[in-house]
PDB file of N, CA and C in Angstrom:
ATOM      1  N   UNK A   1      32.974 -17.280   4.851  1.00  0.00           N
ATOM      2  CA  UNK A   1      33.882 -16.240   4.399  1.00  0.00           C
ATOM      3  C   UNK A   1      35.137 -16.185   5.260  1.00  0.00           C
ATOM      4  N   UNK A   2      34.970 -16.584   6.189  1.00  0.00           N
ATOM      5  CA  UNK A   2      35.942 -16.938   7.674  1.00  0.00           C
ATOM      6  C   UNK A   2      37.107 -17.938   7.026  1.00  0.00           C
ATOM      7  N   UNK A   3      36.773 -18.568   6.579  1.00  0.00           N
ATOM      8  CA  UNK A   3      37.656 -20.105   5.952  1.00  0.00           C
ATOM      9  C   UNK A   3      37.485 -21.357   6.720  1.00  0.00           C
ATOM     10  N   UNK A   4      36.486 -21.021   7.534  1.00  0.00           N
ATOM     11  CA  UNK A   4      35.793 -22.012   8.579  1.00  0.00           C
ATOM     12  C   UNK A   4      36.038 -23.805   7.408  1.00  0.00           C
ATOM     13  N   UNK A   5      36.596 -24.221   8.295  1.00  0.00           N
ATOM     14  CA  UNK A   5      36.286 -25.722   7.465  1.00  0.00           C
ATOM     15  C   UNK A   5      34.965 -26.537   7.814  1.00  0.00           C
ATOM     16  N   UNK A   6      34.549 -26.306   9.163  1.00  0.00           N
ATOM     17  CA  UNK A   6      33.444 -26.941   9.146  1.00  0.00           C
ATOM     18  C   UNK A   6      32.177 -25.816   9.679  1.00  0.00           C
ATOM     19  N   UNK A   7      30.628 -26.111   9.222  1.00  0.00           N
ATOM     20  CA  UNK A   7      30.140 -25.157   9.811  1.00  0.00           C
ATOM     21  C   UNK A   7      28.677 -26.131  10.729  1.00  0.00           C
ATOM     22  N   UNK A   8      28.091 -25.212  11.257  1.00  0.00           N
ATOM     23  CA  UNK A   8      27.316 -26.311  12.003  1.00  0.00           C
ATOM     24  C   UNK A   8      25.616 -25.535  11.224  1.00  0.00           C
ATOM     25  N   UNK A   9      24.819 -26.610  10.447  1.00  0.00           N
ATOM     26  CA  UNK A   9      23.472 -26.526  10.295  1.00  0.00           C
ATOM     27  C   UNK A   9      22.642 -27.901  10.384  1.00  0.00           C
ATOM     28  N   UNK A  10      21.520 -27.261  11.604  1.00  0.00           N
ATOM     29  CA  UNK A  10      20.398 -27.803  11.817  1.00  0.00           C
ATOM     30  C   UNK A  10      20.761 -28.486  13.569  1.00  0.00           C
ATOM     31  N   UNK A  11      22.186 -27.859  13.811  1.00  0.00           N
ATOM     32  CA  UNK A  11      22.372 -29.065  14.954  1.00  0.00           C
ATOM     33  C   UNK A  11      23.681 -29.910  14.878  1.00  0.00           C
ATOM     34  N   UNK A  12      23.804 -29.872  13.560  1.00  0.00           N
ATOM     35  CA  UNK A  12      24.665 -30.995  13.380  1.00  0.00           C
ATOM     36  C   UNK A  12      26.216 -29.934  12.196  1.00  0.00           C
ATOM     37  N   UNK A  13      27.288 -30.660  12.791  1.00  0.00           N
ATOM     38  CA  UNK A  13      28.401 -29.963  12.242  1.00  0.00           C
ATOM     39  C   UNK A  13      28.609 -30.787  11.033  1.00  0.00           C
ATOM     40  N   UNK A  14      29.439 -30.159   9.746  1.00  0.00           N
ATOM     41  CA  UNK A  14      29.099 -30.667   8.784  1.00  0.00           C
ATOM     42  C   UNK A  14      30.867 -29.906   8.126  1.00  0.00           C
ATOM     43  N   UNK A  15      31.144 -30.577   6.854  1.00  0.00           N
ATOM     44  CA  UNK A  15      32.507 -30.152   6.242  1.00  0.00           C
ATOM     45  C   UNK A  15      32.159 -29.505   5.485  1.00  0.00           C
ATOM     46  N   UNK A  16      32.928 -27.908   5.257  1.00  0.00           N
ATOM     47  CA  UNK A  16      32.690 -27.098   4.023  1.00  0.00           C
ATOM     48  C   UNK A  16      33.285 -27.772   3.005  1.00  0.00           C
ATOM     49  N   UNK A  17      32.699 -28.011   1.633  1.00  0.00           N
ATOM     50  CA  UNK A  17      33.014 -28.866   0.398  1.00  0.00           C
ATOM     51  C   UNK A  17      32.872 -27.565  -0.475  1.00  0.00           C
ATOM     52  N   UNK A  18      32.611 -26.400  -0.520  1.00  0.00           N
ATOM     53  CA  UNK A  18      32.783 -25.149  -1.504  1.00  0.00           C
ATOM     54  C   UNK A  18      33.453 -24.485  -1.170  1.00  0.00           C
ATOM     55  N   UNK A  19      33.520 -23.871  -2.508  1.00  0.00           N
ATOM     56  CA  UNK A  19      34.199 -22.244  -2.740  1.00  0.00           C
ATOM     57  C   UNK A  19      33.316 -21.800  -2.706  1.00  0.00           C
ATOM     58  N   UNK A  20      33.678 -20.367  -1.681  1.00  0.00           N
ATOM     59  CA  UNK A  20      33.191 -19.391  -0.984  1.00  0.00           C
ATOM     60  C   UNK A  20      33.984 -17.990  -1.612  1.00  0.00           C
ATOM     61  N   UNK A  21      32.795 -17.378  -1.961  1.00  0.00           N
ATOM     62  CA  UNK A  21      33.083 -15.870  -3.014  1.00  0.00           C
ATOM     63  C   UNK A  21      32.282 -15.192  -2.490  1.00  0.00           C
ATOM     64  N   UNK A  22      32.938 -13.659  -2.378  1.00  0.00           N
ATOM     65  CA  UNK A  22      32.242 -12.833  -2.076  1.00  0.00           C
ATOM     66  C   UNK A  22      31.953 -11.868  -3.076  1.00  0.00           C
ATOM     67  N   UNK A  23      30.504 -10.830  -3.405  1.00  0.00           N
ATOM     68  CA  UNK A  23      30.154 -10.575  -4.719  1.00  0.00           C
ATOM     69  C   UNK A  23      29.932  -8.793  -4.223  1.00  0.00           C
ATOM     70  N   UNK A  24      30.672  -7.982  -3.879  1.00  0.00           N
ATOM     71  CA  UNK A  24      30.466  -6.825  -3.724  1.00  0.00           C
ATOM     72  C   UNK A  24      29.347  -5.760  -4.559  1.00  0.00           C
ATOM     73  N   UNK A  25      28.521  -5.335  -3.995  1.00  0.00           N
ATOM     74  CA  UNK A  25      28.090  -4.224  -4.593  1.00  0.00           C
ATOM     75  C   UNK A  25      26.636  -4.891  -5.761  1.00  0.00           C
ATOM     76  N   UNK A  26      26.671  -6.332  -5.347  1.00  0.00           N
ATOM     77  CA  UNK A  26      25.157  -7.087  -6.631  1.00  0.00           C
ATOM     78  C   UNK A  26      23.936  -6.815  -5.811  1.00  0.00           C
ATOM     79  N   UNK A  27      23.342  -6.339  -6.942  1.00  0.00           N
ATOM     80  CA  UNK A  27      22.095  -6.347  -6.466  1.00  0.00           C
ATOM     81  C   UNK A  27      21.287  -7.006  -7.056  1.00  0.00           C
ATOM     82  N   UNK A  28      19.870  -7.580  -6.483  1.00  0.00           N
ATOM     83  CA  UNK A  28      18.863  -8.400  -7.176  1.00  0.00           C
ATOM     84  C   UNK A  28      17.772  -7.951  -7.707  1.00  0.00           C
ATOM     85  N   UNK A  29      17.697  -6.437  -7.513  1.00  0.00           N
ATOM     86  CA  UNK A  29      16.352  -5.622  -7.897  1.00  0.00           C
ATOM     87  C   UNK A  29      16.904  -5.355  -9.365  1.00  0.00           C
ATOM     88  N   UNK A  30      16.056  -4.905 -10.167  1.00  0.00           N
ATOM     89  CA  UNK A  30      15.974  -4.147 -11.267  1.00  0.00           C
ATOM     90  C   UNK A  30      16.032  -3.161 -11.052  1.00  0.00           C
ATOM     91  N   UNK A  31      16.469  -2.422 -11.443  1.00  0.00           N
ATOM     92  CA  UNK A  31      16.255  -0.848 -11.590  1.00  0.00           C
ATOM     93  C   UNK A  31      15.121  -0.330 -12.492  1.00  0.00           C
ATOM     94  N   UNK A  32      14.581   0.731 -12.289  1.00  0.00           N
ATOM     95  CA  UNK A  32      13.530   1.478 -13.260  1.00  0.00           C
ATOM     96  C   UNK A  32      13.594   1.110 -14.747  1.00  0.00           C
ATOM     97  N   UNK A  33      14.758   1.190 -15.590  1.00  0.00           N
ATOM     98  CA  UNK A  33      14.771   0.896 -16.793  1.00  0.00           C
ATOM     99  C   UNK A  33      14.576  -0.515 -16.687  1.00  0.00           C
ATOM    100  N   UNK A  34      14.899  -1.260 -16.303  1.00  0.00           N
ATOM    101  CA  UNK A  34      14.753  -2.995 -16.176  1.00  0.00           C
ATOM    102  C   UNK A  34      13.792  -3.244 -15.982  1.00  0.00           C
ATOM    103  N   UNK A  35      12.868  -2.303 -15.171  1.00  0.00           N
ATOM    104  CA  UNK A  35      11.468  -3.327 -14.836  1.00  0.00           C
ATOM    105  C   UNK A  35      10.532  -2.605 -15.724  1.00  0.00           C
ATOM    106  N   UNK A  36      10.734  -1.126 -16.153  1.00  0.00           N
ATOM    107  CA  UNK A  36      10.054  -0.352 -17.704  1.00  0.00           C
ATOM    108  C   UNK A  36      10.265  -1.624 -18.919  1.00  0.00           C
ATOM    109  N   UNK A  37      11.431  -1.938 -19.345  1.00  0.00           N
ATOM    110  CA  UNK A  37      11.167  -3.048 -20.339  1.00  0.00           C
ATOM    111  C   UNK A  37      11.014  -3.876 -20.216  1.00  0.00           C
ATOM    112  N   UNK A  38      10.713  -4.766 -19.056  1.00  0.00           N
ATOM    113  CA  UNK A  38      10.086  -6.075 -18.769  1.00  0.00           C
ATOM    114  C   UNK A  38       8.503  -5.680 -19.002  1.00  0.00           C
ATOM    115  N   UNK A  39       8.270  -4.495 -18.376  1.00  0.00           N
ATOM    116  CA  UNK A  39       6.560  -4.327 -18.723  1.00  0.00           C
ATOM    117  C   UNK A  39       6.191  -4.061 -20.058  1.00  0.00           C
ATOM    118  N   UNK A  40       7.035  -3.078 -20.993  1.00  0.00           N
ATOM    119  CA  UNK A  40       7.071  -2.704 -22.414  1.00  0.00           C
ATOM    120  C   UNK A  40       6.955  -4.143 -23.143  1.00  0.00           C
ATOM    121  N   UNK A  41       7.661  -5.038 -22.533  1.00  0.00           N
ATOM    122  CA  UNK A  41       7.622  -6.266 -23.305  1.00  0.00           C
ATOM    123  C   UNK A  41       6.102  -6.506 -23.117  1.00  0.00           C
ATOM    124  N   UNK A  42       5.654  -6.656 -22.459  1.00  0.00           N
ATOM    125  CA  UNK A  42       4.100  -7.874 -22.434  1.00  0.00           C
ATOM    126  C   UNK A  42       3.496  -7.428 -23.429  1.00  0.00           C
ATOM    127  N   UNK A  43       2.785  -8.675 -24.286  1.00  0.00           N
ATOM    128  CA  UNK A  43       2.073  -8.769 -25.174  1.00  0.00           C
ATOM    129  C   UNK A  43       0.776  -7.893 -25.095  1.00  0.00           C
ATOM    130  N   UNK A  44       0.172  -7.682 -24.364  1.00  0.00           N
ATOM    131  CA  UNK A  44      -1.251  -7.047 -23.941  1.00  0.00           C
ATOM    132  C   UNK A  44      -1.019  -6.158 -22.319  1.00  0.00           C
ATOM    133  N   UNK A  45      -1.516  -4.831 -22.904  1.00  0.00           N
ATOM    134  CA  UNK A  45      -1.319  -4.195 -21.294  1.00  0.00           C
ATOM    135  C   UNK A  45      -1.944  -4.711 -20.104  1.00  0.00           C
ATOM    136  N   UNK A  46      -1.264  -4.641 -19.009  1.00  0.00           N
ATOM    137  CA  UNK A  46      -2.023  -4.319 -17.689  1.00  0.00           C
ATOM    138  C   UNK A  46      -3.598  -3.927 -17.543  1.00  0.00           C
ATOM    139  N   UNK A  47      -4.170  -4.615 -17.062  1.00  0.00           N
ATOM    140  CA  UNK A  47      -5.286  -3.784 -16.588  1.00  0.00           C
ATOM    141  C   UNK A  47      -4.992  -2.723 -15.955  1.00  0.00           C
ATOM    142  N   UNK A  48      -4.308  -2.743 -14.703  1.00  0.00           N
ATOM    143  CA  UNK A  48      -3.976  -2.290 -13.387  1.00  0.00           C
ATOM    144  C   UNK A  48      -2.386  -2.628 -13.122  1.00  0.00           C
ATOM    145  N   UNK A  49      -1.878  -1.834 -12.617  1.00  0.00           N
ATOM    146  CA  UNK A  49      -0.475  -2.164 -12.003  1.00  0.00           C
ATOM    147  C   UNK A  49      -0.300  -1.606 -10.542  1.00  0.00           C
ATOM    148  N   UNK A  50       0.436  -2.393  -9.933  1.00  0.00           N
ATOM    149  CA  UNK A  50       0.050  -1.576  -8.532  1.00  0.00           C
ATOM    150  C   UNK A  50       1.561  -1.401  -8.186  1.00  0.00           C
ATOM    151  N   UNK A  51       2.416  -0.558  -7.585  1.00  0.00           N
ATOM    152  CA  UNK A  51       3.769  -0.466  -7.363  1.00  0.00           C
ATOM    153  C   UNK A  51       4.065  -0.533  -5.836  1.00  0.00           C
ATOM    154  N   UNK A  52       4.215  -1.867  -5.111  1.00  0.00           N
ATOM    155  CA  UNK A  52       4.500  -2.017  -3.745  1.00  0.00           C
ATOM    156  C   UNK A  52       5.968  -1.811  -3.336  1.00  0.00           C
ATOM    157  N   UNK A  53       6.719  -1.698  -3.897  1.00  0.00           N
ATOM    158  CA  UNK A  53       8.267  -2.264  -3.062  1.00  0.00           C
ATOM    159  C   UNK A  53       8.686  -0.769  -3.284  1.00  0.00           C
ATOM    160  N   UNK A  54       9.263  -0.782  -2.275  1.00  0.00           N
ATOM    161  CA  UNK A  54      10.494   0.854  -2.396  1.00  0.00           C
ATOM    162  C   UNK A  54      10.030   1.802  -1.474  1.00  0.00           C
ATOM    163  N   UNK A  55      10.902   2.708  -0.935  1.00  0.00           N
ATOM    164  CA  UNK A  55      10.751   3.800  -0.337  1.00  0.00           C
ATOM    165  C   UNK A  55       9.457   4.827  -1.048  1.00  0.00           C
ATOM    166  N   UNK A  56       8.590   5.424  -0.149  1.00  0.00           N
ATOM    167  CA  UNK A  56       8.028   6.003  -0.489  1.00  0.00           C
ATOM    168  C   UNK A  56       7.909   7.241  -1.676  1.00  0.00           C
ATOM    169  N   UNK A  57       9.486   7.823  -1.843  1.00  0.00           N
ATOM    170  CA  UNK A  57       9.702   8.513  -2.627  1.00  0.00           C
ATOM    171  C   UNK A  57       9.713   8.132  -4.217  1.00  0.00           C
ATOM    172  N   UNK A  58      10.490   6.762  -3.776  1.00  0.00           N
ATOM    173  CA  UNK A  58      10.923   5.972  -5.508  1.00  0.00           C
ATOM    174  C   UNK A  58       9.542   5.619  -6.098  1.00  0.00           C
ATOM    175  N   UNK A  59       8.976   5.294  -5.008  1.00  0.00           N
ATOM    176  CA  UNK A  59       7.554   4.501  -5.760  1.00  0.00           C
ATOM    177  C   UNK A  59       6.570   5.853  -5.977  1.00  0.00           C
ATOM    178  N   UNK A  60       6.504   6.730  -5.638  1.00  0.00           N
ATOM    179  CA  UNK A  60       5.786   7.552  -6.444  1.00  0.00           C
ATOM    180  C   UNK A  60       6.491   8.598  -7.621  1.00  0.00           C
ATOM    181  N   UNK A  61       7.915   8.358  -7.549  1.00  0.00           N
ATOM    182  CA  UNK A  61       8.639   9.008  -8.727  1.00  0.00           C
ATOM    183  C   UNK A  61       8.164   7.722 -10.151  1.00  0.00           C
ATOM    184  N   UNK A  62       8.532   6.512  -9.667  1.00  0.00           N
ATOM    185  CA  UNK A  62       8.442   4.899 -10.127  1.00  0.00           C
ATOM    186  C   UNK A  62       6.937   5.208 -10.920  1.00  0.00           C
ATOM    187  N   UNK A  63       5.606   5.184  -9.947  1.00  0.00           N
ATOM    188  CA  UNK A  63       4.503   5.397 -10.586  1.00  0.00           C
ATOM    189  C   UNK A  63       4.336   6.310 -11.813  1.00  0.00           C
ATOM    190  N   UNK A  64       4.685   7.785 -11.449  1.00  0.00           N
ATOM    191  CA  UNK A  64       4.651   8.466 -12.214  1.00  0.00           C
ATOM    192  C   UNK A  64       5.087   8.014 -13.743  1.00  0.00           C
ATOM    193  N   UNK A  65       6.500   7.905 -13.323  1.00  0.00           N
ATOM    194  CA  UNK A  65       7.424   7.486 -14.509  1.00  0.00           C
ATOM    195  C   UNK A  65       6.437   6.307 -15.693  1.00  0.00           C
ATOM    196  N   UNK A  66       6.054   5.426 -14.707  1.00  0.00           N
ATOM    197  CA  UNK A  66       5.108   4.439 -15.545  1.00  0.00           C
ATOM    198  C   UNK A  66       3.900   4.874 -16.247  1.00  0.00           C
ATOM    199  N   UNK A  67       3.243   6.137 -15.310  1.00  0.00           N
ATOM    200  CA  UNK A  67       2.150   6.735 -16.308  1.00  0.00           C
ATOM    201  C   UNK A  67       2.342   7.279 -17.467  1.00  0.00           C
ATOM    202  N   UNK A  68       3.450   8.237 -16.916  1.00  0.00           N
ATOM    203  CA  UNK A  68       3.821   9.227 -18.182  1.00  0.00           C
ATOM    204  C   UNK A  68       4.368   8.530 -19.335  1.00  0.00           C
ATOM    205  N   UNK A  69       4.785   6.955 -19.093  1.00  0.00           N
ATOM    206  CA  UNK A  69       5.677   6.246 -20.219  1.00  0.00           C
ATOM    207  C   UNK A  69       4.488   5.646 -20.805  1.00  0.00           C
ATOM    208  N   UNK A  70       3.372   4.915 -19.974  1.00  0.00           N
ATOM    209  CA  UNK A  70       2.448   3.780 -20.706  1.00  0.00           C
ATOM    210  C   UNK A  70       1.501   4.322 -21.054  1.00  0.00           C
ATOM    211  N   UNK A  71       0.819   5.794 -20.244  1.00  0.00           N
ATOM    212  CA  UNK A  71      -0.733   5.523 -20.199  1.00  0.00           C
ATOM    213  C   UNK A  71      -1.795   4.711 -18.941  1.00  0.00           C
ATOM    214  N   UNK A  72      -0.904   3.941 -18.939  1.00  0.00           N
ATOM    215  CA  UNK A  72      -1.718   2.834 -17.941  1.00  0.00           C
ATOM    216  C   UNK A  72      -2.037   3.258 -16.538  1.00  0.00           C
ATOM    217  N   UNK A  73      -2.931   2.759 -16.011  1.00  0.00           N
ATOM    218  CA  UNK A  73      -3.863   2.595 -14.502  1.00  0.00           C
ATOM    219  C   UNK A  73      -2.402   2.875 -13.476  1.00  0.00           C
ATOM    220  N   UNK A  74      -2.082   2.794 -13.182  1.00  0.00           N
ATOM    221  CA  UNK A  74      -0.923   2.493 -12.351  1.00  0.00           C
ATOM    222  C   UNK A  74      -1.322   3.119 -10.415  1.00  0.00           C
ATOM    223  N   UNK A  75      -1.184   2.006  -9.956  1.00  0.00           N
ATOM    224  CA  UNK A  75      -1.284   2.782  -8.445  1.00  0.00           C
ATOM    225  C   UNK A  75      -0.181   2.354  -7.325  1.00  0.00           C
ATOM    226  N   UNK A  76       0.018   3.410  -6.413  1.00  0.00           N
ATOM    227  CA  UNK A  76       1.100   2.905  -5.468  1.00  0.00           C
ATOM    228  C   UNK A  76       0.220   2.577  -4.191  1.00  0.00           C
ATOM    229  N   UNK A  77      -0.655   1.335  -3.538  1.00  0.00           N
ATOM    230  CA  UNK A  77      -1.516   1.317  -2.560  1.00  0.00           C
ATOM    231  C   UNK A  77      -0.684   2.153  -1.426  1.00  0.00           C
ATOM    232  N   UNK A  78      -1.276   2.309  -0.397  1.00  0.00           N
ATOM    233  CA  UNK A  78      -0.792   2.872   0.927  1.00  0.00           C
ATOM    234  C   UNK A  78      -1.145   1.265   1.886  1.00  0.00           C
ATOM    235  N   UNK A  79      -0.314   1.546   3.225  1.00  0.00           N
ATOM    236  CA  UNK A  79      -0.650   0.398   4.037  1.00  0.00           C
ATOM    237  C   UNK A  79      -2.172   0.436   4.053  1.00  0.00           C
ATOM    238  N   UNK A  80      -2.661  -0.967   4.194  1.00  0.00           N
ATOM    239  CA  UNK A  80      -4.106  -1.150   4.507  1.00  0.00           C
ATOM    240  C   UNK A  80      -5.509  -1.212   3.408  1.00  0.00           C
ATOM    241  N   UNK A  81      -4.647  -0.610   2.646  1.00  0.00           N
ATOM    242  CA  UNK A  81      -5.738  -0.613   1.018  1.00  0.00           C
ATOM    243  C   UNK A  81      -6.045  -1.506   0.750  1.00  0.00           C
ATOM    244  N   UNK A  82      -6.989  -1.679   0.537  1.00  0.00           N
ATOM    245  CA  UNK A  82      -8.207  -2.540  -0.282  1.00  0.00           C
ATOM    246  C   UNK A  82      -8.106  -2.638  -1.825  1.00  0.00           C
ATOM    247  N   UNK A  83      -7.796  -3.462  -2.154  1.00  0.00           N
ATOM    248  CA  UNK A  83      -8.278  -2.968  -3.681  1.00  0.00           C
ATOM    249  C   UNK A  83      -9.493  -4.814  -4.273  1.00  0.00           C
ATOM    250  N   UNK A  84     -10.264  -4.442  -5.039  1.00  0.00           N
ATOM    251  CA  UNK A  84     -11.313  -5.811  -4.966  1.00  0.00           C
ATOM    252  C   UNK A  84     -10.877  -6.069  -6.881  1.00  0.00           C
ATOM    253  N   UNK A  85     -10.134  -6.754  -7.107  1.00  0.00           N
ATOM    254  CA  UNK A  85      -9.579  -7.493  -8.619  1.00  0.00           C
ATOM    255  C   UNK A  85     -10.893  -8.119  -9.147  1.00  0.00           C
ATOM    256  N   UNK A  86     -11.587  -7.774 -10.571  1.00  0.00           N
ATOM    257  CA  UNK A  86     -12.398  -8.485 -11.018  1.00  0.00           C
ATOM    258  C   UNK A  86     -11.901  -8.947 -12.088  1.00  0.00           C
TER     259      UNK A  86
END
């Protein structure tokens, strides 16, 4: 982002050959509606869904949201949980 012409990886210095862009403000997560219709899509429900990623708050607003929309099992584990998949 510097305009560095050369940069050094592994040890060894090397020539920048790209364009270099910077992408303000992208994110790679889905948001709630994005990952609601990725699940709405599947052909056959969930057995179980378990909701790991996010601040403690989102993921039990997140859970909820998924019960009250599907019906389905839905759990947010806590550190250390067990759960045994049959």
């Amino acid at each position: 982002m510097d305009g560095a012409s050369e940069v050094r990886i592994l040890g060894g210095m090397h020539e920048v050959g790209a364009r270099i862009e910077q992408i303000n403000g992208l994110s790679a997560h889905a948001d709630r509606d994005e990952l609601f219709r990725w699940l709405s899509s599947l052909k056959k429900p969930p057995r179980h869904v378990f909701v790991v990623h996010g601040e403690p708050e989102s993921v039990s607003q997140f859970t909820d949201f998924l019960s009250d929309r599907t019906g389905w099992n839905i759990t947010a584990p806590e550190y250390r949980d067990e759960v045994i998949l049959e």
